[in-house]
Each structure stands twice: as structure tokens, then as C-alpha cells.
Protein backbone atom coordinates (compact mmCIF):
# COMPACT_ATOMS: atom_id res chain seq x y z
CA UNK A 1 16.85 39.51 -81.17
CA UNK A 2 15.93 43.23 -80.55
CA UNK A 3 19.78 43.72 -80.47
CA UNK A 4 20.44 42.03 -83.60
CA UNK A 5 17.80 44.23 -85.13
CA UNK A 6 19.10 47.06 -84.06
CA UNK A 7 22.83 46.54 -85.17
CA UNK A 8 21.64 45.42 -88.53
CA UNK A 9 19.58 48.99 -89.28
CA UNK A 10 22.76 50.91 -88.19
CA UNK A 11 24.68 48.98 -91.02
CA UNK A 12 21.91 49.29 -93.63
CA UNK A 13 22.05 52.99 -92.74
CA UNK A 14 25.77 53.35 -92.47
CA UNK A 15 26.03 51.77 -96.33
CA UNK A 16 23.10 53.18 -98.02
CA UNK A 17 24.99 56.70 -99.17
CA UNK A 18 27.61 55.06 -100.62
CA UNK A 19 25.87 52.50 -102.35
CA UNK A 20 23.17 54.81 -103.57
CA UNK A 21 25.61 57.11 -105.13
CA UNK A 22 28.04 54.17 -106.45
CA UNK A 23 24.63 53.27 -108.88
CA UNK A 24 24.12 56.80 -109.79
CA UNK A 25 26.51 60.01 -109.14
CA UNK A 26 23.88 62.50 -109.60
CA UNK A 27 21.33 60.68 -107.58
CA UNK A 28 20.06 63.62 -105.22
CA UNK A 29 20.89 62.25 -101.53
CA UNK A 30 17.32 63.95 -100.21
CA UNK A 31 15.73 60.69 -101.56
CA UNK A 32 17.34 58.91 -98.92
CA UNK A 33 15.63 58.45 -96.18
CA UNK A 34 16.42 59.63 -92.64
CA UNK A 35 17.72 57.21 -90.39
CA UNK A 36 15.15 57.39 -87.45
CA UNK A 37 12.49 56.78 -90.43
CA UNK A 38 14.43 53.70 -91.62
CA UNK A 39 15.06 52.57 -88.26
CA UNK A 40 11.19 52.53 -87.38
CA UNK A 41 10.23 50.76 -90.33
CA UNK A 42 12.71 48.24 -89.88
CA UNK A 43 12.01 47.03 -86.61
CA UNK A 44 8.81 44.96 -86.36
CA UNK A 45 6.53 44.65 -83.37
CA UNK A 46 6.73 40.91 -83.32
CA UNK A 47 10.25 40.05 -82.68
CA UNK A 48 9.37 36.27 -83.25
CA UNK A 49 8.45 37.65 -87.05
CA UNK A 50 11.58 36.18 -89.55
CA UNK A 51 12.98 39.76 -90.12
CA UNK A 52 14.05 39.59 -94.61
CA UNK A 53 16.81 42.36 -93.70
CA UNK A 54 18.76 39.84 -91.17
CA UNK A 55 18.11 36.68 -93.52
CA UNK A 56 19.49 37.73 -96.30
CA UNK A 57 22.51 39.02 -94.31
CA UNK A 58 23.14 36.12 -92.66
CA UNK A 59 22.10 36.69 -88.84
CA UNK A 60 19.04 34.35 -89.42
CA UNK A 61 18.86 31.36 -91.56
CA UNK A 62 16.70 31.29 -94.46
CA UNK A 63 17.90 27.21 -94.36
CA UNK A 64 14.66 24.81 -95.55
CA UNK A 65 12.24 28.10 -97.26
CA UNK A 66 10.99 25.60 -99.95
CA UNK A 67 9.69 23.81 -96.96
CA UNK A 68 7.13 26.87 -96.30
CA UNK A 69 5.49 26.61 -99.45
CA UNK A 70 2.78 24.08 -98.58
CA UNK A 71 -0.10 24.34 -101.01
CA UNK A 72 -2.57 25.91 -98.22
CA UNK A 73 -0.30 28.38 -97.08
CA UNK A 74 0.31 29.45 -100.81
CA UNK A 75 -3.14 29.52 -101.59
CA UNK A 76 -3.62 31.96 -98.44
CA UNK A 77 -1.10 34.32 -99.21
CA UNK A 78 -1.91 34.38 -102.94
CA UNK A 79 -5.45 35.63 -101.68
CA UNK A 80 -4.41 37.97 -99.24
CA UNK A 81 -1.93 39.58 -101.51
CA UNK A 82 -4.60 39.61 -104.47
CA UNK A 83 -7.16 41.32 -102.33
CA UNK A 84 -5.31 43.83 -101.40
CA UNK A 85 -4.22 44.79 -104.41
CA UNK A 86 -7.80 44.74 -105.77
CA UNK A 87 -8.79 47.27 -102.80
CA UNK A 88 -5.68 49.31 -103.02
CA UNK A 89 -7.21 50.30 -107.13
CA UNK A 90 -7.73 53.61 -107.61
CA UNK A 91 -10.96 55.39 -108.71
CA UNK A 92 -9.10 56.19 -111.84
CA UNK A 93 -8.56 52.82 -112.59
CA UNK A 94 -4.66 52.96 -111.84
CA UNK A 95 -2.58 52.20 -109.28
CA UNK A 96 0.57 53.98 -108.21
CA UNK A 97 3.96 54.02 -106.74
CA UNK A 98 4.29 57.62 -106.09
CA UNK A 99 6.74 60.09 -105.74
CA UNK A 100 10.24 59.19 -105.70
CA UNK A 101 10.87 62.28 -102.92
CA UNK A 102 8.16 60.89 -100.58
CA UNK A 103 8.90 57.26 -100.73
CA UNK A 104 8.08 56.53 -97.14
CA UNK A 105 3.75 56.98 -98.10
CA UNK A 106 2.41 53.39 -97.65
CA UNK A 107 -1.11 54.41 -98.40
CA UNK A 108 -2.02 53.01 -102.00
CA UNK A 109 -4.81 55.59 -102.13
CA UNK A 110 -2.84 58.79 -101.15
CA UNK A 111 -0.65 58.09 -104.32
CA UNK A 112 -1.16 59.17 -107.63
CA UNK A 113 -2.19 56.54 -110.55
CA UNK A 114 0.77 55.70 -112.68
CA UNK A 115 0.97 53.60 -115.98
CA UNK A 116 4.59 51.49 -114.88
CA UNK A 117 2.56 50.54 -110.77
CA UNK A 118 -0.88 49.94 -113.32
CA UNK A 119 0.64 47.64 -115.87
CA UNK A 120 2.46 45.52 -113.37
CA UNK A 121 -0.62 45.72 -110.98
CA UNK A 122 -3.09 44.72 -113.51
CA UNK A 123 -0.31 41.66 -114.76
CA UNK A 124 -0.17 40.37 -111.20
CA UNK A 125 -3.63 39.92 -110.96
CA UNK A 126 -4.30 38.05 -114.99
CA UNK A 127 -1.09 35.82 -113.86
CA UNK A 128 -3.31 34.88 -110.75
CA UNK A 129 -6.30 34.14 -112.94
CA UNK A 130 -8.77 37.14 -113.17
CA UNK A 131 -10.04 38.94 -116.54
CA UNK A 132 -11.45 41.34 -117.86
CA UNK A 133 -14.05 39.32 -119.80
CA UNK A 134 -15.15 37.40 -116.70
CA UNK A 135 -15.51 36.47 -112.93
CA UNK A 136 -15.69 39.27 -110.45
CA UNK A 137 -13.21 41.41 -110.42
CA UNK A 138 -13.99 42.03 -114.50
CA UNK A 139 -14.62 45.46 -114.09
CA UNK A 140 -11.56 46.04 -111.48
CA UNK A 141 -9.33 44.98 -114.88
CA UNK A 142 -11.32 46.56 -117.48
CA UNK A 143 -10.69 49.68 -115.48
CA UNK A 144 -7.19 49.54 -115.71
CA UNK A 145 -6.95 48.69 -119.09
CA UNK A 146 -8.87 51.82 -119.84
CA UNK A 147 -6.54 53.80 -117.87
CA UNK A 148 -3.73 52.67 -119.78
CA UNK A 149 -5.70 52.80 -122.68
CA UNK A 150 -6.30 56.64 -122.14
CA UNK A 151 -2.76 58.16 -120.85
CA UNK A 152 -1.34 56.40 -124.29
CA UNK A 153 -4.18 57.96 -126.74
CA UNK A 154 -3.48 61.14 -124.79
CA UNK A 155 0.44 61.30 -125.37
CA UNK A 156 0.79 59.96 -128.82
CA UNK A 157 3.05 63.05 -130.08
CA UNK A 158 5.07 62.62 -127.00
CA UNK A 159 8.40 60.86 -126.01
CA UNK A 160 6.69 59.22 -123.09
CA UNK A 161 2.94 57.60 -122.59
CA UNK A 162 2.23 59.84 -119.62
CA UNK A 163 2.85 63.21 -118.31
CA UNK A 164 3.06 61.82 -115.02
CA UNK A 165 6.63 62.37 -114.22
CA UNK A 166 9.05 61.62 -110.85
CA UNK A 167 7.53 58.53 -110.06
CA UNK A 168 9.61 56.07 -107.86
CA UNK A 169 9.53 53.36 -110.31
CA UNK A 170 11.27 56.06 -113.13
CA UNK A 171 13.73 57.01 -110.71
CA UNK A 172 14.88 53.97 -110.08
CA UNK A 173 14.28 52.28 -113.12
CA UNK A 174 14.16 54.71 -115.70
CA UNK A 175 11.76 57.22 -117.84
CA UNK A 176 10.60 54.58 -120.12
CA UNK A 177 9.38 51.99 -117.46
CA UNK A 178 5.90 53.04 -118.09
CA UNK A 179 5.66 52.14 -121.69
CA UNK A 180 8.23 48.93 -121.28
CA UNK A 181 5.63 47.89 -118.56
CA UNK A 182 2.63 48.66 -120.47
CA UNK A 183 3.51 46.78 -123.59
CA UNK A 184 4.41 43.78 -121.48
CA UNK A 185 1.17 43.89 -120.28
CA UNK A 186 -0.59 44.41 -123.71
CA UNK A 187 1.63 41.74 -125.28
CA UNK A 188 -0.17 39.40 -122.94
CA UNK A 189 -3.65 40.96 -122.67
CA UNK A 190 -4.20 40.97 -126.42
CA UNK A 191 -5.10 36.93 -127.50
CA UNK A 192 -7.42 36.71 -124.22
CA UNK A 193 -9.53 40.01 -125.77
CA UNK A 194 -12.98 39.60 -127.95
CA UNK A 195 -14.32 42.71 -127.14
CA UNK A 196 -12.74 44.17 -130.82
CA UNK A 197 -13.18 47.53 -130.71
CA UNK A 198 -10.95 47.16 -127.04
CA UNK A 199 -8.85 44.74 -128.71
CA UNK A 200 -7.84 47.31 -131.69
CA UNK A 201 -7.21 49.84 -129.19
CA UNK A 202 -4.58 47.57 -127.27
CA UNK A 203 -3.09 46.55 -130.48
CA UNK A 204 -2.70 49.84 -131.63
CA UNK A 205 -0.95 50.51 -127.96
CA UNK A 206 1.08 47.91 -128.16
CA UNK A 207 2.62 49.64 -131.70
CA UNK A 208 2.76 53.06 -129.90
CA UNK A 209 4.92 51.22 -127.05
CA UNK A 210 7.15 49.35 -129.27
CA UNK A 211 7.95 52.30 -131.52
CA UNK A 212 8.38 54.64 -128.46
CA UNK A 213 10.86 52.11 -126.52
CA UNK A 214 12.57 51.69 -129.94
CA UNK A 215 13.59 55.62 -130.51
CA UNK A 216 14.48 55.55 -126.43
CA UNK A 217 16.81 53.33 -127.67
CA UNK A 218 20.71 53.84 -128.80
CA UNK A 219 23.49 51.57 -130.88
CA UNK A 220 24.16 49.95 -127.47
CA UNK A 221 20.93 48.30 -127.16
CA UNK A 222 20.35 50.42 -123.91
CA UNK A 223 17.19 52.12 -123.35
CA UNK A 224 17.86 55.83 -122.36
CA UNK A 225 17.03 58.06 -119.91
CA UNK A 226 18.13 55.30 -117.53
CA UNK A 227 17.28 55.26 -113.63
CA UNK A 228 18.99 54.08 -110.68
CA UNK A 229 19.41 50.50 -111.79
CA UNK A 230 19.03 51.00 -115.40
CA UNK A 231 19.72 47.63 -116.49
CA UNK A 232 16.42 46.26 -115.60
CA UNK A 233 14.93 49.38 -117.41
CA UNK A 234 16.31 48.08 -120.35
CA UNK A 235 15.85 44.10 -119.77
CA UNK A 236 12.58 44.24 -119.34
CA UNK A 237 12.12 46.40 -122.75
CA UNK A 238 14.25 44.04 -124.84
CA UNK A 239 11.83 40.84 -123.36
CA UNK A 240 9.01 43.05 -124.21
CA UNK A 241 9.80 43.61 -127.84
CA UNK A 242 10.83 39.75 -127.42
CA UNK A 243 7.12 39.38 -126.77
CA UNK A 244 5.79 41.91 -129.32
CA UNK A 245 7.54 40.55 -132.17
CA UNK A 246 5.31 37.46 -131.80
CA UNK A 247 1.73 39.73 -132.08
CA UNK A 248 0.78 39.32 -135.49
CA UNK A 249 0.60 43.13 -137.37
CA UNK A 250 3.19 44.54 -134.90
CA UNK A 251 6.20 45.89 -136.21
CA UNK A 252 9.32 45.06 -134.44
CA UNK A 253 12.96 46.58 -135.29
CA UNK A 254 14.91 42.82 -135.11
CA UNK A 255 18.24 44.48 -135.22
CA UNK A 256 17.68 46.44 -131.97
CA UNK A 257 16.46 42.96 -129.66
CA UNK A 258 19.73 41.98 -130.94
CA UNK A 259 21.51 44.68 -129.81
CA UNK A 260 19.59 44.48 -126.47
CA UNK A 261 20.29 40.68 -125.94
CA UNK A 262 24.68 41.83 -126.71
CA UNK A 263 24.64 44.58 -124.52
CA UNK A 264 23.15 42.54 -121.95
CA UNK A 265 25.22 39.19 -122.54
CA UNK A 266 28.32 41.71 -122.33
CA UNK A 267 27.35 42.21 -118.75
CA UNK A 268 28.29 39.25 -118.11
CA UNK A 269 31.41 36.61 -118.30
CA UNK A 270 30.41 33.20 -117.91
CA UNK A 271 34.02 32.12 -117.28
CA UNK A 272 34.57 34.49 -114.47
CA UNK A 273 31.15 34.18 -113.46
CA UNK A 274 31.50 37.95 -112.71
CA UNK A 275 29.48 41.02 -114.03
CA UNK A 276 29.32 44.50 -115.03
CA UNK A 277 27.50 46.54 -112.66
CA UNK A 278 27.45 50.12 -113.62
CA UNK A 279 24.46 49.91 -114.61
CA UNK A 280 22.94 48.10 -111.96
CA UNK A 281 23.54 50.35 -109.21
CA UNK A 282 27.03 48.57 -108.46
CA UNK A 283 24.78 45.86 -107.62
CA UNK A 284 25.57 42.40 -108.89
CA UNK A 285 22.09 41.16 -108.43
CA UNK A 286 20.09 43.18 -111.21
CA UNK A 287 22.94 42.66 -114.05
CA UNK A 288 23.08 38.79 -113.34
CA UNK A 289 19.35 38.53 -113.40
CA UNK A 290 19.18 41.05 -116.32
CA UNK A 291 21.45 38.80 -118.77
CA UNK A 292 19.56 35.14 -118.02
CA UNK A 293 16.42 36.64 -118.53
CA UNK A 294 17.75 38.39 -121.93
CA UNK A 295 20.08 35.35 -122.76
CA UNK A 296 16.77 32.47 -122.29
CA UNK A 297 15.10 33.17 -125.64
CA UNK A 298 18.04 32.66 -127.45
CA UNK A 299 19.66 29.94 -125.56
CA UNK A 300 16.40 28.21 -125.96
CA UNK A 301 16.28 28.44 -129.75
CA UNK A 302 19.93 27.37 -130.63
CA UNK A 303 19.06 24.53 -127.99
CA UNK A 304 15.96 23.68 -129.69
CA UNK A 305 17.92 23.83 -133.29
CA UNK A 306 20.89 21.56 -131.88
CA UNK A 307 18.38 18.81 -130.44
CA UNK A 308 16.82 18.82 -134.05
CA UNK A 309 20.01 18.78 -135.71
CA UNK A 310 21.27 15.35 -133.48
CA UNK A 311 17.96 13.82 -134.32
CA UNK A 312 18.29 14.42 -137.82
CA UNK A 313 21.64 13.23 -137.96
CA UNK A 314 23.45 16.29 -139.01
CA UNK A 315 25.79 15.81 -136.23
CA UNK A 316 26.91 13.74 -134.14
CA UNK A 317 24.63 12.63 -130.77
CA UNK A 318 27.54 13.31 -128.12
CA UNK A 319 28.36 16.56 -129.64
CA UNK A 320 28.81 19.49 -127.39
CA UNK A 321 27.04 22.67 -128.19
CA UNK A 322 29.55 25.28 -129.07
CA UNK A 323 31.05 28.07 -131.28
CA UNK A 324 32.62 25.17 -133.82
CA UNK A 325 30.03 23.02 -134.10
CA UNK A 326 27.27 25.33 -134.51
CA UNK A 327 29.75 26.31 -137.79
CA UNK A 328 30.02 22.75 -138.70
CA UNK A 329 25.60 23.05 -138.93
CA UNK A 330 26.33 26.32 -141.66
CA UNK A 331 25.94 29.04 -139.30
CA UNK A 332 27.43 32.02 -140.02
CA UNK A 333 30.73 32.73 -137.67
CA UNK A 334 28.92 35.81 -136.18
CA UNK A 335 25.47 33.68 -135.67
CA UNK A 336 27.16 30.80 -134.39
CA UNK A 337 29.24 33.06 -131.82
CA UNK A 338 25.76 34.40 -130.72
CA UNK A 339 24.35 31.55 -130.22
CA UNK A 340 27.17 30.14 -128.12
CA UNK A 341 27.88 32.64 -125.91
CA UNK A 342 24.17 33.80 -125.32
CA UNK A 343 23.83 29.52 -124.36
CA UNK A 344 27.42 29.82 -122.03
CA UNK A 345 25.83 32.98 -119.80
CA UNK A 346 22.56 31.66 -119.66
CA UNK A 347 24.26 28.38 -117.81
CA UNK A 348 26.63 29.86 -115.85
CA UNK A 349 24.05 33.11 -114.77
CA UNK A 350 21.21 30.95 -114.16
CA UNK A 351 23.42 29.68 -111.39
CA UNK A 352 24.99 32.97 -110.03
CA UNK A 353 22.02 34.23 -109.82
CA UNK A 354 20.93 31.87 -107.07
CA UNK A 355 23.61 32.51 -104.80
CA UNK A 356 23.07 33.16 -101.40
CA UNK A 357 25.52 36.34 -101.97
CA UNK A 358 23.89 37.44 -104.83
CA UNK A 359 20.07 36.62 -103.78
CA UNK A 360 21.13 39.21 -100.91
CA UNK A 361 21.11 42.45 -103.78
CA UNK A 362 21.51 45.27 -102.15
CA UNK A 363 21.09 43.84 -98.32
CA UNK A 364 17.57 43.95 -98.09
CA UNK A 365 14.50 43.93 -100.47
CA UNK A 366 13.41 46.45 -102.29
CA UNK A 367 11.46 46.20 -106.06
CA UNK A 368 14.26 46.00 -107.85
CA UNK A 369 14.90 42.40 -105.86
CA UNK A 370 11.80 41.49 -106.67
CA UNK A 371 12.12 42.45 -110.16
CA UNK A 372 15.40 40.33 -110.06
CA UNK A 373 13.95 36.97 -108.43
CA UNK A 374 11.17 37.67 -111.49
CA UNK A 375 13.24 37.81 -114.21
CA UNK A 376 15.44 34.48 -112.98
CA UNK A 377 12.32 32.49 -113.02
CA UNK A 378 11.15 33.51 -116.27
CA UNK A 379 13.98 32.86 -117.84
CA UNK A 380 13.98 29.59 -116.40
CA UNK A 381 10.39 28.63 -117.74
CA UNK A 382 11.40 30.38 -121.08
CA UNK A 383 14.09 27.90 -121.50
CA UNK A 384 11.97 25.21 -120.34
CA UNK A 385 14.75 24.43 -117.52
CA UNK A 386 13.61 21.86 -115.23
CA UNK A 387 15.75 23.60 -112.68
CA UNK A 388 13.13 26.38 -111.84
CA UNK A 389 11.43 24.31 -110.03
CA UNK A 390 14.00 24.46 -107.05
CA UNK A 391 13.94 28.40 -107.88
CA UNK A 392 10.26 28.12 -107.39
CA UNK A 393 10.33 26.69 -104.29
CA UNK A 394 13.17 28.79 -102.57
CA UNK A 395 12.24 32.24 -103.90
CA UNK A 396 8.56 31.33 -103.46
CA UNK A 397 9.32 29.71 -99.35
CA UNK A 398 11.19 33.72 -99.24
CA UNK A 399 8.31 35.76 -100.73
CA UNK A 400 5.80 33.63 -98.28
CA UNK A 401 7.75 34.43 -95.12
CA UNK A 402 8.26 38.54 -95.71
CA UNK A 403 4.18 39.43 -96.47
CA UNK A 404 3.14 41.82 -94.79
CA UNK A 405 0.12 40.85 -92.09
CA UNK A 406 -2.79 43.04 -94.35
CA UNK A 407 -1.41 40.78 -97.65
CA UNK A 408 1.09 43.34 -98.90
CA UNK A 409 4.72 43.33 -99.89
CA UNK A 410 6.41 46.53 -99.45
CA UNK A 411 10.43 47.12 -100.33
CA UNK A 412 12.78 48.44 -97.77
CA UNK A 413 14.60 50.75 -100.14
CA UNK A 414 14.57 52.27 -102.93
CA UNK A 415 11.04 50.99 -104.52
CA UNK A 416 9.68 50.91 -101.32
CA UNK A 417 5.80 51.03 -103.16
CA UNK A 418 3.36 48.47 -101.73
CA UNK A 419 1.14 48.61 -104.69
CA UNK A 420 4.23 47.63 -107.10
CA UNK A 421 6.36 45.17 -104.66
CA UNK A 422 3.16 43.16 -104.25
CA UNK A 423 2.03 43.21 -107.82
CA UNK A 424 5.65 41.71 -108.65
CA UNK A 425 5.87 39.43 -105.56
CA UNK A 426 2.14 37.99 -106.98
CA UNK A 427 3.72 37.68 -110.68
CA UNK A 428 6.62 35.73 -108.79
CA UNK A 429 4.19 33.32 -106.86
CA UNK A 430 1.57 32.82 -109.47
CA UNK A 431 4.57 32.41 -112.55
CA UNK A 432 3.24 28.72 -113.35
CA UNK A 433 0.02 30.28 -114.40
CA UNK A 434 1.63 31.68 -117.15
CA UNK A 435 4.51 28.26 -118.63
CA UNK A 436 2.41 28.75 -121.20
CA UNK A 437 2.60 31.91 -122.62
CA UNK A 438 6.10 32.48 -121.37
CA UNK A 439 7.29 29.68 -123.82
CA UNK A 440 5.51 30.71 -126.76
């Protein structure tokens, strides 16, 4: 086994230059890490332990992981992974990823608070169950809330909501994570409130995110001031807005969610069943993720409208749901086209997605694999597809079997943050918590 190891760090090592500068060509190469560093971290004292970096290449099986997810193991690693991230809060109120030059710092608490490692920290743990307005971790949210809360009142007149700059998750995501983060937390945080003078102050965040996201935003439905793997920089913004448009008072530019759900359908060829990765690092992985999750909302509604339409008897009950017949309804030819091919590459990258070649990413985990897995099974629950159940119980078996012993997740490149890989690997775990609000 040690051997096997061993062999497989030399090829992560061997193939991380080139793949790191394939996503990005002025990615600075001291981010990388050295190779004795990656070679320690990758070898694990227990040589019994399933090791994710040789699964997911194929030296041992991840065969039967849905079998793993028994309901008292699940319950036990949910805990473990929620108390740590409770203890690893900061006195601030934040958590953080740190700096995208020191990436190899595990300790939560020798990191700086950031709003992007915050939002998705504070997410994880309302998707688990906790609040602000009860039980006993209360004050643990309302903390974090206030932190966000602050760093956006403080920044209003700027093109970001923090000062806090060269974070891991902006380098590899982007300089807008931290408000595209924020406001998905917000969007969620806001119908629970009923504290009101807290509740206006979220509200009003929520506007200050939208509108900030919206400028960072160009004809090509990108966000800008992309990272590493910029396309989930700018999926998760266009399901945010998604989200935002449906807070009562909040104004939402329509026209650029459209643009955001083209540019990231055009990612993707469901006839090929192939994608554009230039934005995704060269990494097939983020863009297929990145174009279910931004195709679901409106492959659910033309779904929804073409059910209604057969009951009604406005067409016929064995018709297919396509280009032509959504024409045949009175759709305009550009609606209809929409419609069709945002329902063709939800299909066909729902099932990509889940491919043992694809699930693989980059070779082993980092956050943006995380980040990927997330957005599949959203999308899934979005569309109310039955099929994310199996999803569930493979990805879920997966995230079981690489915790960490003290209840953490940590990534093996690029985000490499404890604090933000287990925040997303508890949003994964804990995503039937939140059916409800995810098909809103």
C-alpha cells in the first residue's frame, strides 16, 4: 500500500504545474506547493485508512460507497464535522480560509476571518439545523451574521464587501466570491429572521450584494475578476441572484441571470456530452457541474409549464419536449430555444457529471470538488429529480470515508482550507435539510 502511495504523490506532483497553469497562465507557480510538503500531507499514518487521492484514480475502489452511509454513521460524522466547525469560529465572529501564498496553515485560528470561508461556514451549519434565534449555538450564528453584517456596512462605496484581499478562496475562485457567498447566505437567512431591526440590515445586504455582483458583471454573463476556476465564481452568483430575485423588495437585473444561465449552457454540448473548460481550470469537472446547476431552474420551469400544458390539453400527452413543440404552445422562437436547450444540458450534464472520470476533477479533492459534488445535488433537488437520491448516497458514502479523524475536511490542492472544505462537505451531507427552500 505504502508503495502505491508513494507512486501516486509523484504523479500528483509531476502534473500539478501543468495543470495549474493550463487553468490560469498568469497563475504565480510560488502557490504551488513544494513537493516534500505535498508528499507529507499525502501519506497518512494509517495505511489501512481509504486514501481519496488513490480512489478517485483508480488504485482503490470506491465500488459500494452508498453502502457507508448508514444513518448512525451519518449522524456521527455530521456531529463531528459540525463541532468542529463551531470551535474552529473566530473571536471576530468569522471564519477564514487564509492566504492563498500560505495554503499549507491547517490551523482555523491562525487564519484571518474572511466573508466567502464565513458565509459558507455559517450556511453549513443553518443547513444542519442551528439558528440564530434559538438552541445553543444561537450566539455562535448571530456572531457571524454580524460579521458579515459589518465588513458590508463598512465597504458600501467599494467594488468589493471587504478589504480583505488574497484570500485562497479569491484566488481560486475569484474577487467576488465574498459577496456571491454572502448573498447566498442572506437569501436564505432572511424568512427565518424576526429580530427586524437585524432583518432590515440583511435585506439591505442582500441589495448591496446583488447590485455589486451585477456591475462585476459583463455582456457574457461572466462575473469578472475571475480566479483559478472562474466558472464556479460565476455559477454560484447567477444561482444567487436566482435566489434573490425571489426576496420580496430586492431588485434583480432579469436580463443578466439570463445571460448567466447562456454563458453557462454554452459550456456545454449535450450531444457531445463534452465541455468548455477554459474557464474551469482545463478541468471538466467544475464546467459540467457549473451548467446543471445553472440549467435546473430553468429546466424545471419549462418542465413544470409542459406537464400543465398536457394536462390541459394544449398538446398532445406523448409529446416530446422540444424546440417545435414548445412553438406549437406560442413561445417565442428565442424562448422556446431557451427552454429546450437549457432542458437538453440539464439531462445529458446531470449524467456526465457523475462519471467516475469526471467525479475524479482534478485527481484529488480540493474545494473546488466539493463545490462541484454541491452544485450537482442542488440542481438535482431544484429540479425535483428523483435521481439525486443515488447522487446522495454515492457522493455522501465519498464525503463519509475522507473526514478527517478531529471531524474536518481539508482539500489536497488548491482550496486546501479546513474551515471552507468542511463547511461545503456539511452543506453536501445535510442538503435534504434544505428540499425545501431549494425548490422554492
Amino acid at each position: 500500500m505504502k508503495s502505491k502511495i508513494i507512486l501516486g504523490i509523484s504523479a500528483l506532483v509531476s502534473c500539478v504545474p501543468f495543470i495549474y497553469l493550463l487553468g490560469n497562465d498568469s497563475a504565480p507557480m510560488k502557490e504551488l506547493l513544494p513537493k516534500k510538503e505535498i508528499a507529507q500531507r499525502e501519506i497518512v499514518e494509517d495505511e489501512e485508512k481509504p486514501c481519496v487521492f488513490m480512489s478517485l484514480m483508480g488504485e482503490q475502489s470506491v465500488e459500494g460507497s452508498s453502502t457507508v452511509k448508514t444513518k448512525s454513521k451519518f449522524i456521527e460524522t455530521i456531529s463531528k464535522g459540525e463541532l468542529w466547525l463551531i470551535e474552529a469560529q473566530n473571536s471576530d465572529g468569522g471564519w477564514g480560509a487564509g492566504s492563498r501564498n500560505n495554503q499549507s496553515e491547517r490551523n482555523p485560528h491562525a487564519v484571518s476571518s474572511d466573508p466567502a470561508t464565513t458565509a459558507m461556514s455559517a450556511m453549513a451549519l443553518y443547513r444542519c439545523g442551528h439558528s440564530m434565534e434559538k438552541g445553543e449555538h444561537k450566539e455562535t450564528l448571530k456572531k457571524s451574521v454580524l460579521f458579515l453584517l459589518n465588513e458590508i456596512e463598512k465597504n458600501q462605496n467599494s467594488p468589493y464587501i471587504t478589504q480583505i484581499r488574497g484570500t485562497q478562496i479569491q484566488g481560486k475562485l475569484g474577487e467576488h466570491i465574498d459577496a456571491i457567498l454572502t448573498l447566498q447566505f442572506f437569501n436564505q437567512l432572511l424568512p427565518t429572521l424576526k429580530d427586524n431591526s437585524i432583518k432590515a440590515r440583511v435585506k439591505d445586504g442582500i441589495q448591496v450584494c446583488v447590485d455589486k455582483i451585477e456591475k462585476s458583471m459583463g455582456d457574457s454573463g461572466k462575473v469578472g475578476s475571475s480566479g483559478w476556476a472562474g466558472v464556479l465564481q460565476s455559477s454560484f452568483a447567477n444561482s444567487s441572484l436566482e435566489m434573490a430575485a425571489k426576496n420580496e423588495g430586492i431588485k434583480v437585473d432579469k436580463d443578466k441571470i439570463q445571460k448567466a444561465r447562456e454563458y453557462q449552457k454554452s459550456n456545454y454540448n449535450p450531444e457531445s456530452q463534452s465541455a468548455k473548460t477554459e474557464d474551469g481550470a482545463g478541468i471538466m469537472l467544475y464546467a459540467v457541474s457549473s451548467s446543471v446547476r445553472n440549467s435546473a431552474e430553468e429546466a424545471k420551469e419549462v418542465n413544470q409549464l409542459f406537464k400543465k400544458a398536457k394536462a390541459e390539453g394544449k398538446i398532445e400527452r406523448d409529446a416530446i419536449l422540444n424546440e417545435q413543440n414548445l412553438e406549437r404552445l406560442g413561445y417565442s422562437k428565442e424562448k422556446a430555444k431557451s427552454y429546450d436547450v437549457a432542458n437538453k444540458v440539464y439531462n445529458s450534464a446531470k449524467v456526465t457529471a457523475m462519471k467516475e472520470d469526471v467525479l475524479s476533477g482534478f485527481g484529488n479533492n480540493g474545494g473546488e470538488e466539493f463545490l462541484s459534488f454541491l452544485q450537482t445535488g442542488e440542481s438535482m433537488i431544484v429540479n425535483q429529480d428523483d435521481d439525486w437520491k443515488d447522487w446522495y448516497d454515492n457522493i455522501g458514502g465519498r464525503m463519509m470515508q475522507i473526514q478527517n479523524a478531529d471531524g474536518s475536511w481539508n482539500g489536497h490542492h488548491c482550496i486546501t482550507s479546513p474551515s471552507f472544505c468542511t463547511a461545503t462537505c456539511l452543506m453536501i451531507l445535510s442538503i435534504e435539510n434544505d428540499i425545501k427552500n431549494l425548490q422554492k
